[in-house]
PDB file of N, CA and C in Angstrom:
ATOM      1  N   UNK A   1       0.839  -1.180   0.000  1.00  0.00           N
ATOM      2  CA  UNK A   1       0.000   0.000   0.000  1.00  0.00           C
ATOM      3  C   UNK A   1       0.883   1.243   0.000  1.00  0.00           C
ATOM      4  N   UNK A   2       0.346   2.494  -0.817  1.00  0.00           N
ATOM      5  CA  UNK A   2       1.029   3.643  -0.762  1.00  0.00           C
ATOM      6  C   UNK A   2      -0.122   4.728  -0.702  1.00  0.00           C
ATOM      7  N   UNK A   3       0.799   5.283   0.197  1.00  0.00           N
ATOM      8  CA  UNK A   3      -0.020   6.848   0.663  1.00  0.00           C
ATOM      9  C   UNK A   3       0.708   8.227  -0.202  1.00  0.00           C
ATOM     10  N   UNK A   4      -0.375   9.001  -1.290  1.00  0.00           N
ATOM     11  CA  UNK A   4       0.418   9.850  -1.985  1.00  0.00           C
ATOM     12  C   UNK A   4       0.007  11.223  -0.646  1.00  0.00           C
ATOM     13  N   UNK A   5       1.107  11.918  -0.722  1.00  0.00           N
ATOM     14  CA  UNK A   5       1.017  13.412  -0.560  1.00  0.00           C
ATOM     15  C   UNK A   5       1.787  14.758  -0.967  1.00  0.00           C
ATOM     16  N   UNK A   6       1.005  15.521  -0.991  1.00  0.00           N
ATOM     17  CA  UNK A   6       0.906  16.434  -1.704  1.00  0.00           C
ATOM     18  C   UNK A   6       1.536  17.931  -1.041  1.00  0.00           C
ATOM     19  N   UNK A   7       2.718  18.059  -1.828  1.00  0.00           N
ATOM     20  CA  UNK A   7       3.266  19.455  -0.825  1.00  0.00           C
ATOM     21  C   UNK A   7       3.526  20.385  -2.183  1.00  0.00           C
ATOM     22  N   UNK A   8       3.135  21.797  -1.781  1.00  0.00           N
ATOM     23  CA  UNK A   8       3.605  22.676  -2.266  1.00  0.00           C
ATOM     24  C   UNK A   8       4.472  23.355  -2.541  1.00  0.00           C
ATOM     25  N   UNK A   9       5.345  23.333  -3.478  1.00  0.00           N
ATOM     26  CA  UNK A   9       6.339  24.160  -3.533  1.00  0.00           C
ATOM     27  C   UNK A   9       6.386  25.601  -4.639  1.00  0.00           C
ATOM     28  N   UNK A  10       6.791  26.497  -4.036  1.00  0.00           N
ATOM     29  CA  UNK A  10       7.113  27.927  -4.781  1.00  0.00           C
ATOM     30  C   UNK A  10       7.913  27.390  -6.306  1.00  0.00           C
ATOM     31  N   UNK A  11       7.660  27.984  -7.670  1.00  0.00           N
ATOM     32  CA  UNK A  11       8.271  27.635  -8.735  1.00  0.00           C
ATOM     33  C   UNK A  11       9.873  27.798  -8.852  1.00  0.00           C
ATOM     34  N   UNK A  12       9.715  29.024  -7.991  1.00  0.00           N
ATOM     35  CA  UNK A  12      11.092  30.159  -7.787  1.00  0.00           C
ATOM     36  C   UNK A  12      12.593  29.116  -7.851  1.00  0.00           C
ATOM     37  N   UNK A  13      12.190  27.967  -6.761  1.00  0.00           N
ATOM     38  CA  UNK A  13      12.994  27.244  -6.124  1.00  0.00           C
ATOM     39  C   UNK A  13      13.214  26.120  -7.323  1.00  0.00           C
ATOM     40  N   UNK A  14      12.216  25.583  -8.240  1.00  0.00           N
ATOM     41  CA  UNK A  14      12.640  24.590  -8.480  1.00  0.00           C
ATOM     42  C   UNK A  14      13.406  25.134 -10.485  1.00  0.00           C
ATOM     43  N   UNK A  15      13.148  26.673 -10.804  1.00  0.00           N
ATOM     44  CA  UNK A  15      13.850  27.165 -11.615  1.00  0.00           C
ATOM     45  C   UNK A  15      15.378  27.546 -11.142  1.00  0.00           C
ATOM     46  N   UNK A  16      15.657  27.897  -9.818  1.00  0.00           N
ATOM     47  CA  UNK A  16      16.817  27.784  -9.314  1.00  0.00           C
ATOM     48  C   UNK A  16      17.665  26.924  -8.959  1.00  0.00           C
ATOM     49  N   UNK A  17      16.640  25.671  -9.315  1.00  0.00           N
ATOM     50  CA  UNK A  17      17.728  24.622  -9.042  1.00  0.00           C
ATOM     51  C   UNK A  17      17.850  23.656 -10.587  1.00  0.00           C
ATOM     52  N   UNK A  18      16.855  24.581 -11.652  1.00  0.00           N
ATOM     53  CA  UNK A  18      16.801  23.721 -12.839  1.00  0.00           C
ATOM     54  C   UNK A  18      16.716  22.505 -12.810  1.00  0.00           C
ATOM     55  N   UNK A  19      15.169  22.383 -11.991  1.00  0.00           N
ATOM     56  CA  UNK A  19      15.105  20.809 -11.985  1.00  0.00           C
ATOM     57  C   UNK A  19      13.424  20.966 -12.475  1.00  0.00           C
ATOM     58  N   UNK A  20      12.574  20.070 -13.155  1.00  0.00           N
ATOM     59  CA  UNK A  20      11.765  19.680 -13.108  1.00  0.00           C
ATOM     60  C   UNK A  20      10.910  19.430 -11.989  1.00  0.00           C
ATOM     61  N   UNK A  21       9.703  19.694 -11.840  1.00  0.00           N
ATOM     62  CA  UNK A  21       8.610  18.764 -10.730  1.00  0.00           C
ATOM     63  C   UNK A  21       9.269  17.296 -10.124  1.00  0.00           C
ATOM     64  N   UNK A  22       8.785  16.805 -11.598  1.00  0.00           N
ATOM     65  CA  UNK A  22       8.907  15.250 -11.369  1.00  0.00           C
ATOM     66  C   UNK A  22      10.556  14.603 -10.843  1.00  0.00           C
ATOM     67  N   UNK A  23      11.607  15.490 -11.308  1.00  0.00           N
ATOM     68  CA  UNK A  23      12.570  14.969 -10.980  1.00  0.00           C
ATOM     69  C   UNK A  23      12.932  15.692  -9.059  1.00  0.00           C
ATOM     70  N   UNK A  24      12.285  16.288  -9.159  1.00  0.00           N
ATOM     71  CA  UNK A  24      12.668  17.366  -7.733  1.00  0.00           C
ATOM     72  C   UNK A  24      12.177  16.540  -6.713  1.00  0.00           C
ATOM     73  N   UNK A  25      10.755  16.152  -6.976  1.00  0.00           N
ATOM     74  CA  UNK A  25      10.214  14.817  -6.248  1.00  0.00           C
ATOM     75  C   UNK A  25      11.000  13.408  -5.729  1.00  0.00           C
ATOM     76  N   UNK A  26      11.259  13.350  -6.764  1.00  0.00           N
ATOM     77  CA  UNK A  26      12.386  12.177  -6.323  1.00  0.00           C
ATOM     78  C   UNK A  26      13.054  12.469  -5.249  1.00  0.00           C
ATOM     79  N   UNK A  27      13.965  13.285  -5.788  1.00  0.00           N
ATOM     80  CA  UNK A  27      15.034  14.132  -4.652  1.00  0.00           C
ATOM     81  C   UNK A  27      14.479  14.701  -3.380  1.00  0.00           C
ATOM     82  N   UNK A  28      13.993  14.806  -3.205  1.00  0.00           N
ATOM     83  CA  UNK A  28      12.830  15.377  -2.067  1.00  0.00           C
ATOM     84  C   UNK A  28      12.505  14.246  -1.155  1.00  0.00           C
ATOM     85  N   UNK A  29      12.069  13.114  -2.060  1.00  0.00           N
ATOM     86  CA  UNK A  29      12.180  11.819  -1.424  1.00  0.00           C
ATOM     87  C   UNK A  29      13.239  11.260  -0.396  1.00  0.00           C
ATOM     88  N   UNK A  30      13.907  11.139  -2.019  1.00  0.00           N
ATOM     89  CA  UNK A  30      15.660  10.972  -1.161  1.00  0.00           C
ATOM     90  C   UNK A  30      16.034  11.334  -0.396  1.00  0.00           C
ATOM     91  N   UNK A  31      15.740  13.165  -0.160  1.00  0.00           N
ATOM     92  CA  UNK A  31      16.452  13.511   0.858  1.00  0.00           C
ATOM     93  C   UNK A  31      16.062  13.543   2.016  1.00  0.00           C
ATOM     94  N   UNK A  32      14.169  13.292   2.721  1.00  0.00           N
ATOM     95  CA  UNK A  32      13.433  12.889   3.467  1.00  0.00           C
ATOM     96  C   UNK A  32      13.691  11.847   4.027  1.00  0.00           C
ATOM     97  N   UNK A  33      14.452  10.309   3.081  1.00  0.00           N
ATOM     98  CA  UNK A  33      14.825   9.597   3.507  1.00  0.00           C
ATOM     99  C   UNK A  33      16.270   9.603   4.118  1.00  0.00           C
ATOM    100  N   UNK A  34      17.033   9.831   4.029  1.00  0.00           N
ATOM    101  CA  UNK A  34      18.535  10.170   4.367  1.00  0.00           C
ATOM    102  C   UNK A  34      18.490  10.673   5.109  1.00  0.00           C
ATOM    103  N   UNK A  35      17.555  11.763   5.665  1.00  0.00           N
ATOM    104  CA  UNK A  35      17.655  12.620   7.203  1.00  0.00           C
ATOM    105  C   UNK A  35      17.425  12.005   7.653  1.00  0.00           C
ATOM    106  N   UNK A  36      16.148  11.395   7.378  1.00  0.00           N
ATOM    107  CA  UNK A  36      15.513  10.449   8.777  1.00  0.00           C
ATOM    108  C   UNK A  36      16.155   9.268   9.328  1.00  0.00           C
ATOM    109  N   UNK A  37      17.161   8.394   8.306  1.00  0.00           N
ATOM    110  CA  UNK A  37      17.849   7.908   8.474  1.00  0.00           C
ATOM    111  C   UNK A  37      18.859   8.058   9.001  1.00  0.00           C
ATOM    112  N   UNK A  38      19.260   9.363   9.056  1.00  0.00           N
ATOM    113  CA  UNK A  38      20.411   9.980   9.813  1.00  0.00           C
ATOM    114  C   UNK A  38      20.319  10.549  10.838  1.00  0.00           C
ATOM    115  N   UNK A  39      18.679  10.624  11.612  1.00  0.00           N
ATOM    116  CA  UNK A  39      17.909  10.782  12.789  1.00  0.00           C
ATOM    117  C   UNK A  39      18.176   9.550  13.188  1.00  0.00           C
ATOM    118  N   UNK A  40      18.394   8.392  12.408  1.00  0.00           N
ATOM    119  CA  UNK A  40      18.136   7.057  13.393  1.00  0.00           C
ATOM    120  C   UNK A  40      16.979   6.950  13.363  1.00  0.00           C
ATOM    121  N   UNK A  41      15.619   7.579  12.754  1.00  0.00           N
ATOM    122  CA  UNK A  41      14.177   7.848  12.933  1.00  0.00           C
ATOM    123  C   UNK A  41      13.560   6.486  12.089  1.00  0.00           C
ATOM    124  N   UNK A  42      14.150   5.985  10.783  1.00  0.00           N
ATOM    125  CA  UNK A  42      14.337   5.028  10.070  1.00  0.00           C
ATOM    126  C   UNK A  42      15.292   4.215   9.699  1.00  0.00           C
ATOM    127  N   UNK A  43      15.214   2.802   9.842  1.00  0.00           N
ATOM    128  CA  UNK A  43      16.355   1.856   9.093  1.00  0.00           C
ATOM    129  C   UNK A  43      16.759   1.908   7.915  1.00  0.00           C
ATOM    130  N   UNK A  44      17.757   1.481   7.296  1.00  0.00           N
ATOM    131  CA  UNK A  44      18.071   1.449   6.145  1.00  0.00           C
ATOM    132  C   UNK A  44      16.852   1.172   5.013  1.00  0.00           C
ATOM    133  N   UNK A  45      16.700   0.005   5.443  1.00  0.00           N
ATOM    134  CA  UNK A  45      15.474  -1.025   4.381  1.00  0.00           C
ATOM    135  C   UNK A  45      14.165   0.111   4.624  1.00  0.00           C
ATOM    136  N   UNK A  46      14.043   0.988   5.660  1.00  0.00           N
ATOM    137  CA  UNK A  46      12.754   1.545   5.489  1.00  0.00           C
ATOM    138  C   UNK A  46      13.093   2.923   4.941  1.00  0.00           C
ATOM    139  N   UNK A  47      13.972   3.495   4.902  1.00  0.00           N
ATOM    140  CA  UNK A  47      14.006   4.358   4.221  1.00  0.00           C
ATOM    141  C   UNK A  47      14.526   4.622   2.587  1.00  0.00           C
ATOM    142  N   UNK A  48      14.780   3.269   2.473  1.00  0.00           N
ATOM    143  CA  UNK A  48      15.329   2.988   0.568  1.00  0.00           C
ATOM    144  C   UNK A  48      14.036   2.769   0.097  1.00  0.00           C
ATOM    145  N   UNK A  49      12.872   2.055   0.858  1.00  0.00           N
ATOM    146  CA  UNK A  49      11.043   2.021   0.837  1.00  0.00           C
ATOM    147  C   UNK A  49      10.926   3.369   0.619  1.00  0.00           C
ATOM    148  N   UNK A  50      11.335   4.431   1.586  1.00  0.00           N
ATOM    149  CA  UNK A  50      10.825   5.829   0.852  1.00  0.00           C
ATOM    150  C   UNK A  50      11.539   6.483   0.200  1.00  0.00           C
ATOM    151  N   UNK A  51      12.915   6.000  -0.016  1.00  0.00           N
ATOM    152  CA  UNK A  51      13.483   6.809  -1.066  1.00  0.00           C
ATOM    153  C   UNK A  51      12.816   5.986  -2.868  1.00  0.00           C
ATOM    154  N   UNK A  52      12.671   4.634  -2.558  1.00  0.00           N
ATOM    155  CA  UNK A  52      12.092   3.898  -3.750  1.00  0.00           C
ATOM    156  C   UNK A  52      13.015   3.654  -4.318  1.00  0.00           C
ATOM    157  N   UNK A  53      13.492   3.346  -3.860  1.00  0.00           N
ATOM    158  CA  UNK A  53      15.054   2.294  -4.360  1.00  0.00           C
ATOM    159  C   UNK A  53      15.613   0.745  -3.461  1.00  0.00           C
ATOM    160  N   UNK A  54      16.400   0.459  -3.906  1.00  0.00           N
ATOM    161  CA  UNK A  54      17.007  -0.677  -2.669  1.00  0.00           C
ATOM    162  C   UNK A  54      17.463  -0.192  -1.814  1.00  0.00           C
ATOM    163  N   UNK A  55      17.620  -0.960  -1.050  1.00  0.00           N
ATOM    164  CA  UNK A  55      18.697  -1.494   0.321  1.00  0.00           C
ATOM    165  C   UNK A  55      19.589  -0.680  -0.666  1.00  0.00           C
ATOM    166  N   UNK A  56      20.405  -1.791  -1.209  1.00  0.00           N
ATOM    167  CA  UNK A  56      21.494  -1.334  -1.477  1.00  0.00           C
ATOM    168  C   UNK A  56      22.057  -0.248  -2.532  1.00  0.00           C
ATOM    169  N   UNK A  57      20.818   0.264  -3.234  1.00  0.00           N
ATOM    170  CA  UNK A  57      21.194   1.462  -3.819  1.00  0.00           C
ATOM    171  C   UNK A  57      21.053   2.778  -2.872  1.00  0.00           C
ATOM    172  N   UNK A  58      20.071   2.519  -1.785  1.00  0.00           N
ATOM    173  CA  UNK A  58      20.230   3.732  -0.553  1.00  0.00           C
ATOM    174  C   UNK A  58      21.809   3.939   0.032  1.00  0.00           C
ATOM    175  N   UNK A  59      21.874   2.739   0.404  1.00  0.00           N
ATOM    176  CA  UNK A  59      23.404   2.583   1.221  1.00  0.00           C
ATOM    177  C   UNK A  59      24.261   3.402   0.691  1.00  0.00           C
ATOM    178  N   UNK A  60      24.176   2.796  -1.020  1.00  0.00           N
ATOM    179  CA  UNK A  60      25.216   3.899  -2.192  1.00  0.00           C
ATOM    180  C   UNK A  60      25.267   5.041  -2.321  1.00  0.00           C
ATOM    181  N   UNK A  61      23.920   5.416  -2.296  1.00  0.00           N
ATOM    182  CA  UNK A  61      23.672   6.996  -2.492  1.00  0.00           C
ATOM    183  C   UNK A  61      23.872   7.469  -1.073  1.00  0.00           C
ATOM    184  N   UNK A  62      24.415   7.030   0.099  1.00  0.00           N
ATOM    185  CA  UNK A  62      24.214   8.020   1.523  1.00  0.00           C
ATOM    186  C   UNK A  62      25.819   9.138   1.411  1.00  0.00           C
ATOM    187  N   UNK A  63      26.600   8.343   0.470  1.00  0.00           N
ATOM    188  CA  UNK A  63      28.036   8.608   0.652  1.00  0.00           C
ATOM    189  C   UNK A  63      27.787   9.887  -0.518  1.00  0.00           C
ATOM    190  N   UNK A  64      26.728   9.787  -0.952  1.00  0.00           N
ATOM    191  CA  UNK A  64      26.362  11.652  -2.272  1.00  0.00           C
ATOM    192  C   UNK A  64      25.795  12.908  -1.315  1.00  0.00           C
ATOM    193  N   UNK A  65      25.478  12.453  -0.064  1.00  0.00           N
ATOM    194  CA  UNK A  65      24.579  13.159   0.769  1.00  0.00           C
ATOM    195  C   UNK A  65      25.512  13.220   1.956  1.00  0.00           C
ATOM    196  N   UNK A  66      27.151  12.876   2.680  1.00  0.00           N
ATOM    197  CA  UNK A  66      27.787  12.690   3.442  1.00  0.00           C
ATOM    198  C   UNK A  66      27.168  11.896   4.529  1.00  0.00           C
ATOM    199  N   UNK A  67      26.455  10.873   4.572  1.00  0.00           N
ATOM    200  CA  UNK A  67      26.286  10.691   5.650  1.00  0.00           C
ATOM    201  C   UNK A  67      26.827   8.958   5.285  1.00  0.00           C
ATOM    202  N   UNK A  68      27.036   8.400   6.762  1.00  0.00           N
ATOM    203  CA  UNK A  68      27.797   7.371   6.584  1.00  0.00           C
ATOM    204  C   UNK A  68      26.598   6.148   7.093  1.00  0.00           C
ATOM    205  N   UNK A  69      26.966   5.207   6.219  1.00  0.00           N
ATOM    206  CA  UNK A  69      25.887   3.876   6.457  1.00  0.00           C
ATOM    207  C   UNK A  69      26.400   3.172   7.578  1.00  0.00           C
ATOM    208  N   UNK A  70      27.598   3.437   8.136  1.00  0.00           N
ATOM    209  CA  UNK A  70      28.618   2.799   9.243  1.00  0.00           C
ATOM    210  C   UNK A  70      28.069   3.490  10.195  1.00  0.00           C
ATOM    211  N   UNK A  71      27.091   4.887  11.042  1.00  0.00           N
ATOM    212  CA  UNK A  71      27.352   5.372  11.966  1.00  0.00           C
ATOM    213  C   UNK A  71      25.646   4.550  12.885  1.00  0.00           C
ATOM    214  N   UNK A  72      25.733   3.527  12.584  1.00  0.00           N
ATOM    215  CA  UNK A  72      24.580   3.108  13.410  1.00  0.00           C
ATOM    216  C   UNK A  72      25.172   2.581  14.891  1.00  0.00           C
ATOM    217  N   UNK A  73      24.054   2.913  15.578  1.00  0.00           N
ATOM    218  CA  UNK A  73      24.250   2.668  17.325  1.00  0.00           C
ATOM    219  C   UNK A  73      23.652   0.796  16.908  1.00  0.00           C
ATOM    220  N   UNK A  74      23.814   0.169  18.128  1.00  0.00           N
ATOM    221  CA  UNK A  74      23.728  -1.340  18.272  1.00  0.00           C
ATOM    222  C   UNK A  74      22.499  -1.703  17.865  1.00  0.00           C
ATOM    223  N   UNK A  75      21.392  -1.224  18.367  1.00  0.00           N
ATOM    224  CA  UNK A  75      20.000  -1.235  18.345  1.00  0.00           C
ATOM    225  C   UNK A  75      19.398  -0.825  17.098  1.00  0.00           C
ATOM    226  N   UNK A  76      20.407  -0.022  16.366  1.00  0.00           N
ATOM    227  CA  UNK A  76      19.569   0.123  14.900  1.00  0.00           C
ATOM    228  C   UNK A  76      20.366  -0.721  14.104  1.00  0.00           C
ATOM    229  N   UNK A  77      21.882  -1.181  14.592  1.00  0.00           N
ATOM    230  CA  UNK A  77      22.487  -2.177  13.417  1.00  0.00           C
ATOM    231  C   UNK A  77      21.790  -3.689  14.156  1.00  0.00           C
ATOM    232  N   UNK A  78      21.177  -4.317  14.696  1.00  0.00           N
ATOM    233  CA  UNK A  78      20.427  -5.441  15.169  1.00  0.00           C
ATOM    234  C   UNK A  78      19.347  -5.245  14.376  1.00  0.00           C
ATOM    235  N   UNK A  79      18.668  -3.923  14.463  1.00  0.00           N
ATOM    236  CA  UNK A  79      17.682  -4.038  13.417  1.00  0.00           C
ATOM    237  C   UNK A  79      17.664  -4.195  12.148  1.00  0.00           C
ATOM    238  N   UNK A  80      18.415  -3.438  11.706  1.00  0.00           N
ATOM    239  CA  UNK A  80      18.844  -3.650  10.168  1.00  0.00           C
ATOM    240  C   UNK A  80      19.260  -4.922   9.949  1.00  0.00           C
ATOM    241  N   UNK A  81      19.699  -5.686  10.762  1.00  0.00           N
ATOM    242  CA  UNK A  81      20.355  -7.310  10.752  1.00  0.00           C
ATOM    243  C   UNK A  81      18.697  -8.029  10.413  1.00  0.00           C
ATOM    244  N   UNK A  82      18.359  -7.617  11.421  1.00  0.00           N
ATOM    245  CA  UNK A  82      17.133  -8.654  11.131  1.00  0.00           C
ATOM    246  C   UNK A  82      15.906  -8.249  10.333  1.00  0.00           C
ATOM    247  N   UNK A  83      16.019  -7.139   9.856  1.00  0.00           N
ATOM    248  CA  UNK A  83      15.020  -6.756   8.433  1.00  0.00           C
ATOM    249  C   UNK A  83      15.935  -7.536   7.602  1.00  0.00           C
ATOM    250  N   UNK A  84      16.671  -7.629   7.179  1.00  0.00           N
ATOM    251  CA  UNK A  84      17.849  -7.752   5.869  1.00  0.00           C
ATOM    252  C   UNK A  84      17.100  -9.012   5.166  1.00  0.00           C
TER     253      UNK A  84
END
């Protein structure tokens, strides 16, 4: 099951970054997922679910965004063990 939602953004921003809607979305995704992941707020496997990619293409992409797939505390690398 998927839940769509709907956010507004000013045009201003997405001509300044010369990106498209549809591609900005993505990225928006991505980068929703990677914080939260970098909150510890989500696991790996659940946030490559909202970035919409794999496991292991999230992992890849964390090192485009600086954040490291290595900095998990015990309790979120046990988890990630046993989603896997």
């Amino acid at each position: 099951m998927t839940v769509e939602i709907s956010v507004r953004i000013p045009e201003e921003p997405l001509i300044s970054l010369k990106e498209d809607p549809e591609s900005f979305a993505h990225e928006l995704q991505m980068l929703a997922a990677v914080k939260l992941y970098e909150l510890g707020k989500l696991s790996s496997g659940r946030a490559a679910q909202l970035a919409g990619v794999t496991r292991v293409e999230f992992l890849l992409a964390l090192g485009n965004y600086h954040v490291s797939p290595f900095a998990l505390d015990a309790e979120t690398l046990a988890e990630d063990i046993a989603n896997a």
